[in-house]
N, C-alpha and C. Protein backbone atom coordinates (compact mmCIF):
# COMPACT_ATOMS: atom_id res chain seq x y z
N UNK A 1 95.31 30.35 43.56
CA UNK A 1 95.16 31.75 43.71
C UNK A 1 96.04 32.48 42.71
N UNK A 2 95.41 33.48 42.26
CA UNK A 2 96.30 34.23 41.42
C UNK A 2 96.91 34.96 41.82
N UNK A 3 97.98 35.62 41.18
CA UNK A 3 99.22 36.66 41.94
C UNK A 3 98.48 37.88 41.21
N UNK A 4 98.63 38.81 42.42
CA UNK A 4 97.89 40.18 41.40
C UNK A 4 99.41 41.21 40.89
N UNK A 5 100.53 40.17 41.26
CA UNK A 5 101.48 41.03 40.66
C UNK A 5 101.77 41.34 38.68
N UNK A 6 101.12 42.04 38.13
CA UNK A 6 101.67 42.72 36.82
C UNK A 6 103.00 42.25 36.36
N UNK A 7 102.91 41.70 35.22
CA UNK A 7 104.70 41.42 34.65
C UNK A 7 104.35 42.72 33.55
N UNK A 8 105.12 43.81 33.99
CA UNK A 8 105.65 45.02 32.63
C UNK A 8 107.31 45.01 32.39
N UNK A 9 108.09 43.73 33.29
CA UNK A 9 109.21 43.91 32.37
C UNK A 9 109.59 43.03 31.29
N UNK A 10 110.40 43.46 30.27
CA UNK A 10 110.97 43.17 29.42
C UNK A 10 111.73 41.44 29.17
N UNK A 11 111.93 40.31 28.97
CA UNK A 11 112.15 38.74 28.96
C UNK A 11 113.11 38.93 28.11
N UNK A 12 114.33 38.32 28.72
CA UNK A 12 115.23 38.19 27.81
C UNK A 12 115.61 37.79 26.81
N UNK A 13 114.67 36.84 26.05
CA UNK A 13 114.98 36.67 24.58
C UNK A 13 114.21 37.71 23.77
N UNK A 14 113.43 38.86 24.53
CA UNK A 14 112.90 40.32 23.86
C UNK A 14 114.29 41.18 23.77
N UNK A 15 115.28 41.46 24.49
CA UNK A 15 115.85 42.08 24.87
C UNK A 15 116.76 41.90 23.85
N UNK A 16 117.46 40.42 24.46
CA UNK A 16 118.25 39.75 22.69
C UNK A 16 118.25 40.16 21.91
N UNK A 17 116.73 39.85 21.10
CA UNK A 17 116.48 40.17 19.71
C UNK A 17 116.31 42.08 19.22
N UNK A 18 116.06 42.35 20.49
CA UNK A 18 116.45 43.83 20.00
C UNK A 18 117.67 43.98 19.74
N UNK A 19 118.87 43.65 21.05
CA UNK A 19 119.99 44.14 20.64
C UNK A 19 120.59 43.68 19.29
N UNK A 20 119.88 42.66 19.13
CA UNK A 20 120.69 41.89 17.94
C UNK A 20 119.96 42.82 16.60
N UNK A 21 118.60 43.03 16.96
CA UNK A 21 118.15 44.18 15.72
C UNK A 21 119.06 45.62 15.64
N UNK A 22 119.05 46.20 16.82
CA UNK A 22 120.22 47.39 16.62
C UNK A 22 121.48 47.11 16.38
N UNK A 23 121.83 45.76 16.36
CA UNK A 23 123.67 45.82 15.62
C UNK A 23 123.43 46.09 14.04
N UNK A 24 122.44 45.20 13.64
CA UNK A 24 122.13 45.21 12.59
C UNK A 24 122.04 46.70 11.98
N UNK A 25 121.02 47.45 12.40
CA UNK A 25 121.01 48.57 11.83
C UNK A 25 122.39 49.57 12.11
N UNK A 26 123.52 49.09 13.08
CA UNK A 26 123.85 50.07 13.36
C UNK A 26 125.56 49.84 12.00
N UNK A 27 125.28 48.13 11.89
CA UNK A 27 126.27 47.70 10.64
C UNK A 27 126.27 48.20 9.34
N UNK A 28 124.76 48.58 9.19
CA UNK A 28 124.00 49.20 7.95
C UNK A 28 124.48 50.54 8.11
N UNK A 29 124.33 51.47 8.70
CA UNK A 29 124.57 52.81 8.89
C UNK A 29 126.21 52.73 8.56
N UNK A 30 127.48 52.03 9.42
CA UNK A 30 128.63 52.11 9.13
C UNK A 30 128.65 51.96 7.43
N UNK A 31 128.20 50.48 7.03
CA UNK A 31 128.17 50.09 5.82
C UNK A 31 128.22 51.56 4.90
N UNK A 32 127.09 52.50 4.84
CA UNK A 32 126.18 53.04 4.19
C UNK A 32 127.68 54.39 4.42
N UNK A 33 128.24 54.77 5.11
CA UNK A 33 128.64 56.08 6.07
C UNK A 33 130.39 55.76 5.06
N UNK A 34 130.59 54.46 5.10
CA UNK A 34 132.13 54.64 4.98
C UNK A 34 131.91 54.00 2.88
N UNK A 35 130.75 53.90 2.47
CA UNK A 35 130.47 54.10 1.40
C UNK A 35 130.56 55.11 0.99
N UNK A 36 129.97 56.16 1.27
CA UNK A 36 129.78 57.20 1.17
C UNK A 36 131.42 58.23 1.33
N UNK A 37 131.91 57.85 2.28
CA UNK A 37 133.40 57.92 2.19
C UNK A 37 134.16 57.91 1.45
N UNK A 38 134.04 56.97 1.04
CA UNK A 38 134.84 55.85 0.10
C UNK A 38 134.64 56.71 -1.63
N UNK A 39 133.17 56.89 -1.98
CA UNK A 39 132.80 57.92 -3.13
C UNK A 39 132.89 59.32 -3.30
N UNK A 40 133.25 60.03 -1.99
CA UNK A 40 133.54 61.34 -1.82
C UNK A 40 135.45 61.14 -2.33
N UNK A 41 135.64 60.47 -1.75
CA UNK A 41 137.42 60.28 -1.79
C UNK A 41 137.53 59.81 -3.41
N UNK A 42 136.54 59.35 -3.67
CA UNK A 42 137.16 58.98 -5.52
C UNK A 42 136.92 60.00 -5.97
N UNK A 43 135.48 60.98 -6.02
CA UNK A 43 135.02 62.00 -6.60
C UNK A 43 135.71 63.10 -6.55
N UNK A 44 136.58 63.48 -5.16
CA UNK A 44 137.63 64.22 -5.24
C UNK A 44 138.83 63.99 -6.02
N UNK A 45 138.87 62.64 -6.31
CA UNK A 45 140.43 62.04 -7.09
C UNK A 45 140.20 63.02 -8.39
N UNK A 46 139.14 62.26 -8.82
CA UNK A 46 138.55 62.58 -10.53
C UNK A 46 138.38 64.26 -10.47
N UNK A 47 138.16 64.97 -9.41
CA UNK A 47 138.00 66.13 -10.12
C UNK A 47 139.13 67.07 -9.69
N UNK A 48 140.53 66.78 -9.10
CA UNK A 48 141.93 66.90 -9.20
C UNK A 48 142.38 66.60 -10.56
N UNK A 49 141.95 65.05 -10.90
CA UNK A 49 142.57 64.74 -12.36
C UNK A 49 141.98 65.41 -13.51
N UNK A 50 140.79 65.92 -13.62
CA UNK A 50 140.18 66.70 -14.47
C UNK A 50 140.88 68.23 -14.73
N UNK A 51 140.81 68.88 -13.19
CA UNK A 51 141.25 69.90 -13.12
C UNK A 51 142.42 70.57 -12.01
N UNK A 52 143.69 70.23 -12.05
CA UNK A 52 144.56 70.49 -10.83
C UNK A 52 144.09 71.87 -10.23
N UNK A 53 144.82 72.77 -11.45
CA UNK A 53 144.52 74.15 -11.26
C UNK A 53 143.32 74.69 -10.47
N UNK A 54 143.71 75.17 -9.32
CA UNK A 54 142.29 75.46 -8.69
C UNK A 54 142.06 77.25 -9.45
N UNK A 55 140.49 77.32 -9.39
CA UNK A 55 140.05 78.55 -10.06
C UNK A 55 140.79 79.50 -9.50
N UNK A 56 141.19 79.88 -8.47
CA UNK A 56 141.66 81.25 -7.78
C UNK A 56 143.22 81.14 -8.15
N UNK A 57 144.15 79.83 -8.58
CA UNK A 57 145.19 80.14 -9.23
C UNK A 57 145.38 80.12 -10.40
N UNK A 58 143.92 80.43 -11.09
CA UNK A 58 144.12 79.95 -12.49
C UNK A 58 143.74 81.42 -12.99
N UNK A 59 143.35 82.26 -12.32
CA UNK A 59 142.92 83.60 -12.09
C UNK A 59 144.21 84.45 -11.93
N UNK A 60 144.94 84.34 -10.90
CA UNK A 60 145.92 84.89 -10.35
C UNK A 60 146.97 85.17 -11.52
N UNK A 61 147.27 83.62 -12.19
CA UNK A 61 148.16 83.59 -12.86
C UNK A 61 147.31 84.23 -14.09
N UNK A 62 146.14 84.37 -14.54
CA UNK A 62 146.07 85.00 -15.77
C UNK A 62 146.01 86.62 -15.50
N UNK A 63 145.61 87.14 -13.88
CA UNK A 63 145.88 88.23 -13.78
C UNK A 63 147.17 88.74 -13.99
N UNK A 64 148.61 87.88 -13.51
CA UNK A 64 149.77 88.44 -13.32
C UNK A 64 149.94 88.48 -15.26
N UNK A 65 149.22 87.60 -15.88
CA UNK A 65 149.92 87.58 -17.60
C UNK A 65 149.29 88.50 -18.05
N UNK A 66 147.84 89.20 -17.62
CA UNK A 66 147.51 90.14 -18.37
C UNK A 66 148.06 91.82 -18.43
N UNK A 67 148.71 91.83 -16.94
CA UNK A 67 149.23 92.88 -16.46
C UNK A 67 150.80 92.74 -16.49
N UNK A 68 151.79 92.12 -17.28
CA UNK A 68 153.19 91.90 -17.67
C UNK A 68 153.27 92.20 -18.80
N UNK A 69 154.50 93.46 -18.72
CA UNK A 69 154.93 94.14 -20.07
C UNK A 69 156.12 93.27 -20.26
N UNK A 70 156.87 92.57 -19.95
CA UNK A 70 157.77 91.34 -20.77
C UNK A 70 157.99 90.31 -19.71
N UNK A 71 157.33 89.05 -20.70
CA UNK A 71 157.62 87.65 -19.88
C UNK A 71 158.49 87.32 -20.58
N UNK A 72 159.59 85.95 -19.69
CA UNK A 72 160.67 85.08 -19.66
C UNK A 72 160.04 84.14 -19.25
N UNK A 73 159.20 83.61 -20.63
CA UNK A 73 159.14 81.66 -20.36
C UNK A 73 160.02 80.38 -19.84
N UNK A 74 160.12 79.57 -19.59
CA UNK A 74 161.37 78.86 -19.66
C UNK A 74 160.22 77.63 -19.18
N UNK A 75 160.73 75.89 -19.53
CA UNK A 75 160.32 74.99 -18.58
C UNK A 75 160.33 75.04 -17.50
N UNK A 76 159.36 74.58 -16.55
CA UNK A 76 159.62 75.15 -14.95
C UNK A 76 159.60 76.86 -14.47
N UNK A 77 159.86 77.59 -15.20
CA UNK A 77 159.64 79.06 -14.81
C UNK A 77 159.41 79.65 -15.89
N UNK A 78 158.86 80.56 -15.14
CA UNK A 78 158.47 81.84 -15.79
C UNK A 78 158.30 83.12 -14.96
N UNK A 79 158.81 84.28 -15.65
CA UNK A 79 159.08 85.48 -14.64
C UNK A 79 158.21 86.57 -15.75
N UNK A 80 157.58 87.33 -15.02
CA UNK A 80 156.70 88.21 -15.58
C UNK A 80 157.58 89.74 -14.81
N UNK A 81 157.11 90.80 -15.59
CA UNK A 81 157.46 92.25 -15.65
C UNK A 81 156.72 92.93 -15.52
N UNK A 82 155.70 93.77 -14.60
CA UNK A 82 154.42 94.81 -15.26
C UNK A 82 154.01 95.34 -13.92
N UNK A 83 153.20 95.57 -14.32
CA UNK A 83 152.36 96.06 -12.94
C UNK A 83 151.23 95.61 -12.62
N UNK A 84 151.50 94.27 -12.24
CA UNK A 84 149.98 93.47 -11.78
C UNK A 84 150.27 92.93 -10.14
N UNK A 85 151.02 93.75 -9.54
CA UNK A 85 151.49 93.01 -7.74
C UNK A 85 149.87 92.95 -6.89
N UNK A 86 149.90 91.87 -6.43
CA UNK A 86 149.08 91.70 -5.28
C UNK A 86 149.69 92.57 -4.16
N UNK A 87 148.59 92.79 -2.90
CA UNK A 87 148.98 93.28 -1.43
C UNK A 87 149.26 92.21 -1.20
N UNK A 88 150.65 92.50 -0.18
CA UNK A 88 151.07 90.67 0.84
C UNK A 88 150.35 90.71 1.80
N UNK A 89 149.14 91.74 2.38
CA UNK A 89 148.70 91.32 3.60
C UNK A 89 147.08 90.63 2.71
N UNK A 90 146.07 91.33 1.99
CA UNK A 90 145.00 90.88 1.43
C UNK A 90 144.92 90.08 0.20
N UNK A 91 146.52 90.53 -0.73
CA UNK A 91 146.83 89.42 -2.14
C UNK A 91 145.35 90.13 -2.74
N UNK A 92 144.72 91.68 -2.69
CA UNK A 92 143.99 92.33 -3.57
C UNK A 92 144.98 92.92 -4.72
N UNK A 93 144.75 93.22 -5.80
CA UNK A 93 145.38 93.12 -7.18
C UNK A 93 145.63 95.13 -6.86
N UNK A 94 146.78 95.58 -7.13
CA UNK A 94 147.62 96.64 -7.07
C UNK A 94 147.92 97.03 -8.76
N UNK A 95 148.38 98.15 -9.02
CA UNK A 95 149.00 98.50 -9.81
C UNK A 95 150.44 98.99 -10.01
N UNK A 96 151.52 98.12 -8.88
CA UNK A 96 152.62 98.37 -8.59
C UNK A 96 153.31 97.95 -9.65
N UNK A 97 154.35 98.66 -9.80
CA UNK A 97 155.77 97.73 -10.46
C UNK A 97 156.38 96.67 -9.86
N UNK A 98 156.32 95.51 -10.71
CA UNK A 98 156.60 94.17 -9.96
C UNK A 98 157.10 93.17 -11.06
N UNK A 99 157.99 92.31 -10.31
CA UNK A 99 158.57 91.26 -10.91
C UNK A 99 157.62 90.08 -10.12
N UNK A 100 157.26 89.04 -11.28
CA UNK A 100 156.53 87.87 -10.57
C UNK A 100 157.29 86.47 -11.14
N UNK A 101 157.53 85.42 -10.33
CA UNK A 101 157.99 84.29 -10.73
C UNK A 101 157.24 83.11 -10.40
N UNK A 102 157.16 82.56 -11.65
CA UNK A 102 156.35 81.26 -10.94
C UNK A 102 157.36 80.22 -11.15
N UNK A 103 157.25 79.11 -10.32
CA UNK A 103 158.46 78.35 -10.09
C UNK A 103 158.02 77.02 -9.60
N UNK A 104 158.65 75.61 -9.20
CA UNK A 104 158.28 74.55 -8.72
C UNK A 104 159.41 74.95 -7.84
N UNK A 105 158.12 74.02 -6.35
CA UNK A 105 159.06 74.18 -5.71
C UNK A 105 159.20 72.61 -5.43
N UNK A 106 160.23 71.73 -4.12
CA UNK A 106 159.51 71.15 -3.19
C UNK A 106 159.30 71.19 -1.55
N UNK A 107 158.20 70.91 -1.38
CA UNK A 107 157.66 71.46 0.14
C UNK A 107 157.13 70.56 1.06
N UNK A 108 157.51 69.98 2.10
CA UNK A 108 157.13 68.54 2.35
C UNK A 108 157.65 67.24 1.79
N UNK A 109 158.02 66.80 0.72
CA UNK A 109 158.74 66.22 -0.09
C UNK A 109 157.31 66.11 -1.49
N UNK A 110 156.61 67.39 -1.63
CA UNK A 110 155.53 67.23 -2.29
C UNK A 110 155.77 68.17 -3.19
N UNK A 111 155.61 68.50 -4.54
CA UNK A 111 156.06 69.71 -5.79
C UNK A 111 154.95 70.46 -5.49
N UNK A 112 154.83 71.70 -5.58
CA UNK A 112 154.49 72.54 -5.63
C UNK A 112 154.73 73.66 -6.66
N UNK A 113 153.56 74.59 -6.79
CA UNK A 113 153.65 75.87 -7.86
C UNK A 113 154.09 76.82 -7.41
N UNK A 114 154.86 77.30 -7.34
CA UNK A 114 155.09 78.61 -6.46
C UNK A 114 154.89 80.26 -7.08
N UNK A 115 153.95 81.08 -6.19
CA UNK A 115 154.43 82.22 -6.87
C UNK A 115 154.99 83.14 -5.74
N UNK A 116 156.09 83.76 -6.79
CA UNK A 116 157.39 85.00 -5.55
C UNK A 116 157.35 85.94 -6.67
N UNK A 117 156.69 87.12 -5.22
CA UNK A 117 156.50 88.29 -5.93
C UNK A 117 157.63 89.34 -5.63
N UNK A 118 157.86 90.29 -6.54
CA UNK A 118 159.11 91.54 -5.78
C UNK A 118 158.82 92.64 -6.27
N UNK A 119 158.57 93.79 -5.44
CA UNK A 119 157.73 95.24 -5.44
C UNK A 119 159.43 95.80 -6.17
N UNK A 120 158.51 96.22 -7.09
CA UNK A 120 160.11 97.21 -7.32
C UNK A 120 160.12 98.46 -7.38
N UNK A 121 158.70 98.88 -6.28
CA UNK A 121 158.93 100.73 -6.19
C UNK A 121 159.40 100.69 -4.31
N UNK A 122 159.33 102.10 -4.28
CA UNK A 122 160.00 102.52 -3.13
C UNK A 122 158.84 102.35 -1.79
N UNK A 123 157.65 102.76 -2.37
CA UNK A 123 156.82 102.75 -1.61
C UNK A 123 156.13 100.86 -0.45
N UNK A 124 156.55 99.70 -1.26
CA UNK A 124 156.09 98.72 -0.35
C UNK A 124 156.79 98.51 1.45
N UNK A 125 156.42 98.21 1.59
CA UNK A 125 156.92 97.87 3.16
C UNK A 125 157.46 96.49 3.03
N UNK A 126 156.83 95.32 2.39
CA UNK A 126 157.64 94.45 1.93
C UNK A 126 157.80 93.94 0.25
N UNK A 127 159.17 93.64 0.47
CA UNK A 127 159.55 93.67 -1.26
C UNK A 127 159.35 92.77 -1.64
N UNK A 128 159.09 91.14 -0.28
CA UNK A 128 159.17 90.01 -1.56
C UNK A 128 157.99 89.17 -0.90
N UNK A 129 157.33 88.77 -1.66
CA UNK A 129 155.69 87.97 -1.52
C UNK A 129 155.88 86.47 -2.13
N UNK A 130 156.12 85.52 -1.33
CA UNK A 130 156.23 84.27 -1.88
C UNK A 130 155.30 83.12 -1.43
N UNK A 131 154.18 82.39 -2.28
CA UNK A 131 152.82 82.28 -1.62
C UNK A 131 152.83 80.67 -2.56
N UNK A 132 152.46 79.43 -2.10
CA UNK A 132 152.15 78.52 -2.29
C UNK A 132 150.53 78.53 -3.43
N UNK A 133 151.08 78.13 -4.88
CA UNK A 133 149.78 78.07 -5.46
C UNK A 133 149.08 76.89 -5.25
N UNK A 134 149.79 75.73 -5.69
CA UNK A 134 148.82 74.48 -5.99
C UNK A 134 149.85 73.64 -5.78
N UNK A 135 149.56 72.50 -5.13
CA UNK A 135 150.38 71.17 -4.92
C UNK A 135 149.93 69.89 -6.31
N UNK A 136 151.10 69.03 -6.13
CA UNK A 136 150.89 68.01 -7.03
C UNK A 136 151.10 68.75 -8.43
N UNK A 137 151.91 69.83 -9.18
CA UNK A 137 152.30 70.22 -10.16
C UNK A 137 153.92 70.10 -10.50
N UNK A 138 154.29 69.01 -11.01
CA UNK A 138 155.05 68.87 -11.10
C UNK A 138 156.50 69.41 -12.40
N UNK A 139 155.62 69.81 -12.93
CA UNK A 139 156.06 71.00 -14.11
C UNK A 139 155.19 71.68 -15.23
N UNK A 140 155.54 72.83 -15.50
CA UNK A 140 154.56 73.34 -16.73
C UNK A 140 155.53 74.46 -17.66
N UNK A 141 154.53 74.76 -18.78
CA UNK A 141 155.36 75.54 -19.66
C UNK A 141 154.17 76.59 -20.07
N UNK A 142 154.40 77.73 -20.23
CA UNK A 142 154.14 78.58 -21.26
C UNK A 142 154.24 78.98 -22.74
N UNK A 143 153.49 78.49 -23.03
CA UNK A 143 153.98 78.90 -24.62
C UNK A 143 152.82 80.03 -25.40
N UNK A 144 153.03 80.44 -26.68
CA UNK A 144 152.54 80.88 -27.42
C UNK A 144 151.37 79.80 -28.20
N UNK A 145 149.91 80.33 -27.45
CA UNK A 145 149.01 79.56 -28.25
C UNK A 145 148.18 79.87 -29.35
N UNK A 146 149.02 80.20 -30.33
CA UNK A 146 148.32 80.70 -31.13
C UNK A 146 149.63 80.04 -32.24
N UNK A 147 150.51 78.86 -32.09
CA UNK A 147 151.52 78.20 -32.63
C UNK A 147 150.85 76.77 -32.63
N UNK A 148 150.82 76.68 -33.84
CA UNK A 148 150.37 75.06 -33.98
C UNK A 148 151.21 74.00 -33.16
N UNK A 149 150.25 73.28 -32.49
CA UNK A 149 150.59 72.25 -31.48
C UNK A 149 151.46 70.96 -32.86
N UNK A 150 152.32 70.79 -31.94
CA UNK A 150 153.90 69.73 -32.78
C UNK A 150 154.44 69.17 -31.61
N UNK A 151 154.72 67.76 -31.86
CA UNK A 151 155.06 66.86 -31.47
C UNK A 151 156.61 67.01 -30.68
N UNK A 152 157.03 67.75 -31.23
CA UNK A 152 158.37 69.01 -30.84
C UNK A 152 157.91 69.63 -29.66
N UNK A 153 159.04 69.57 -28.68
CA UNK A 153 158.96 70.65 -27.20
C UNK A 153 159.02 71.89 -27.81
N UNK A 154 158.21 73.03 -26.87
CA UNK A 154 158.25 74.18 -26.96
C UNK A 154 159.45 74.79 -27.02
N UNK A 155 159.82 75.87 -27.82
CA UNK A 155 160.65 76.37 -27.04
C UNK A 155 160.82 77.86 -26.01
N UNK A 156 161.97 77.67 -25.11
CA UNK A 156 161.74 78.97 -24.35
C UNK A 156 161.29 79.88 -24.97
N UNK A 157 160.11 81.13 -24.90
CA UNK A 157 160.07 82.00 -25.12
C UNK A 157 160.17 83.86 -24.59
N UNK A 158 160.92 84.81 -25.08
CA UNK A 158 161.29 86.05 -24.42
C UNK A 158 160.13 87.07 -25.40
N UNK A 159 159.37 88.03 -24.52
CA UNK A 159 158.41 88.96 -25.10
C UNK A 159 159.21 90.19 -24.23
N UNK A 160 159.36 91.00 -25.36
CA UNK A 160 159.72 92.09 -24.65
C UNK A 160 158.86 93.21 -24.69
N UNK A 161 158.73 94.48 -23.70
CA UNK A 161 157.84 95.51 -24.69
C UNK A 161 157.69 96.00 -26.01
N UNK A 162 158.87 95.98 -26.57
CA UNK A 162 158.58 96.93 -27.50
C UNK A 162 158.15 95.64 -29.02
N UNK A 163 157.79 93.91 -28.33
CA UNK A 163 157.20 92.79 -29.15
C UNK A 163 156.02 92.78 -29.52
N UNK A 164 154.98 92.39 -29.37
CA UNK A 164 153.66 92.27 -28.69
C UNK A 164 153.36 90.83 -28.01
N UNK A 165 152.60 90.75 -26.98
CA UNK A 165 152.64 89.61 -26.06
C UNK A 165 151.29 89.21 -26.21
N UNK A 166 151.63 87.88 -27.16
CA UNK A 166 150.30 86.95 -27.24
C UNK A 166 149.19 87.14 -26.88
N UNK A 167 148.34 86.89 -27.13
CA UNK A 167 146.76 87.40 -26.73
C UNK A 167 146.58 86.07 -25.73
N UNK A 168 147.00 84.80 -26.48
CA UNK A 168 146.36 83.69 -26.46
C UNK A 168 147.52 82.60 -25.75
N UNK A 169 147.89 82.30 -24.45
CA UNK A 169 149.26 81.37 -24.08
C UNK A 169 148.23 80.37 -23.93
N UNK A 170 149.26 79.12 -24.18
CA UNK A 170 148.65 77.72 -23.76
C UNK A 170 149.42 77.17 -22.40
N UNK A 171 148.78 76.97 -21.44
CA UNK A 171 149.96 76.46 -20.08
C UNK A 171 149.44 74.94 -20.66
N UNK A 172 151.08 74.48 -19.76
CA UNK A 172 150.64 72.90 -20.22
C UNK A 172 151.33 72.42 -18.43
N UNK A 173 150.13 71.48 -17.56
CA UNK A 173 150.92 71.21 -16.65
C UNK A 173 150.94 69.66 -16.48
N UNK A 174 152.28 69.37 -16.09
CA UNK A 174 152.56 68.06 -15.63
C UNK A 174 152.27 67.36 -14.42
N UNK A 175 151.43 66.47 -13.77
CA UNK A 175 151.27 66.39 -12.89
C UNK A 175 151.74 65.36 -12.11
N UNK A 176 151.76 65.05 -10.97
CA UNK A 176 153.09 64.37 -10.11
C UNK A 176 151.84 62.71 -10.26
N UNK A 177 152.24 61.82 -9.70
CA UNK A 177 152.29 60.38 -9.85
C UNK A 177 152.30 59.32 -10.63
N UNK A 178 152.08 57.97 -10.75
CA UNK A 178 152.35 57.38 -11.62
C UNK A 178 152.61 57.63 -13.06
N UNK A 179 151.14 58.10 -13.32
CA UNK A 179 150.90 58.65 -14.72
C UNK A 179 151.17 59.72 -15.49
N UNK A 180 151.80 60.53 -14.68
CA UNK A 180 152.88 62.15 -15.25
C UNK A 180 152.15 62.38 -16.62
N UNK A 181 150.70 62.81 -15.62
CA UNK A 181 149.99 63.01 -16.76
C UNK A 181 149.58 65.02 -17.08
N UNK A 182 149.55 65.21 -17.99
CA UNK A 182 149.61 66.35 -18.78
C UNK A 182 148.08 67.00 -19.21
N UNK A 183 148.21 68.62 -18.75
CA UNK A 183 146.98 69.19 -19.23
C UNK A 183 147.27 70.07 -19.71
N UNK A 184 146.46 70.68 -20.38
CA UNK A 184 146.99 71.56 -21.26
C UNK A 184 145.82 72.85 -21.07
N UNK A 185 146.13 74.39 -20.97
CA UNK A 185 144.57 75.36 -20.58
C UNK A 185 145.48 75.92 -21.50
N UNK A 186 144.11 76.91 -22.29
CA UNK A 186 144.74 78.37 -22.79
C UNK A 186 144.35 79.63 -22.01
N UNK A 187 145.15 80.07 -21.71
CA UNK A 187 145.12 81.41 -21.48
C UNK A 187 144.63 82.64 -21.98
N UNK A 188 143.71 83.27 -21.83
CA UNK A 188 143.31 84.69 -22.63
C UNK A 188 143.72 85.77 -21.80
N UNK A 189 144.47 86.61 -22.44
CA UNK A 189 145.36 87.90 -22.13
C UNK A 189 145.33 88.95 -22.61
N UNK A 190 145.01 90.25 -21.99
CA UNK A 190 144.56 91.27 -23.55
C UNK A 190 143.43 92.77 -22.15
């Protein structure tokens, strides 16, 4: 006699071979996921090493050089004179009288760019603005780029008003790890 009972469940070497099919795909997906990881994290390396300077401090600082009636170059600093102050609450571009310094700092035990700003009219509410540019800069210089590049360090340079102040600076920055490796941007000012 036959059993009129229906087999609709599932036999365990069906069951098996599924689970053993979903490890599979699910090894593939990790595989595929921490690849993908893995090329985002280099692609970010390479385009740090290409370009430290992020655009909005590469801006900032050519805003503060275009609007300084006498800079004080030096290795590691530089202090600007003019009237190019950011607001400390929005960092929107003002036409105050201001002293600006850019400086290394360290912060974390990590170098940093620093810029410290100081209102020198009566009217700010606060006088001194000191704002983290870019990490991993481990030194830079200002110079006059419009001076043939020589194998010779720069030297400090002082622009005063009554000089005229380069159209054209070359920053050169040093950057922190093994390879204390060096870039060099020009600046347009004017």
């Amino acid at each position: 006699m036959k059993s009129s009972r229906s087999n609709k469940a599932f036999t365990l070497i069906e069951l098996l071979v599924a689970l053993a099919l979903s490890a599979l795909l699910l090894i593939a997906v990790l595989f595929v996921t921490a690849s993908m990881a893995r090329a985002r994290t280099a692609l970010d390396a390479k385009s740090v090493a290409i370009d430290p300077l992020p655009a909005a401090a590469f801006e900032m600082l050519q805003w503060d050089l275009s609007n300084a009636q006498q800079i004080t170059a030096e290795p590691n600093r530089l202090i600007l004179r003019g009237f190019g102050s950011l607001h400390s609450a929005t960092l929107a571009p003002t036409q105050r009288p201001v002293d600006v310094e850019y400086l290394i700092k360290v912060v974390d035990q990590k170098p940093w760019l620093v810029r410290r700003q100081i209102s020198l009219d009566s009217n700010s509410n606060h006088n001194e603005l000191l704002e983290l540019v870019c990490c991993g800069i481990e030194g830079f210089e200002i110079a006059d780029g419009r001076a043939v590049a020589s194998s010779a360090p720069s030297q400090p340079t002082t622009s005063k008003a009554s000089q005229s102040i380069p159209h054209v600076l070359k920053l050169r920055l040093t950057l922190t790890g093994a390879s204390n490796r060096a870039i060099e941007k020009m600046i347009l000012i004017g």
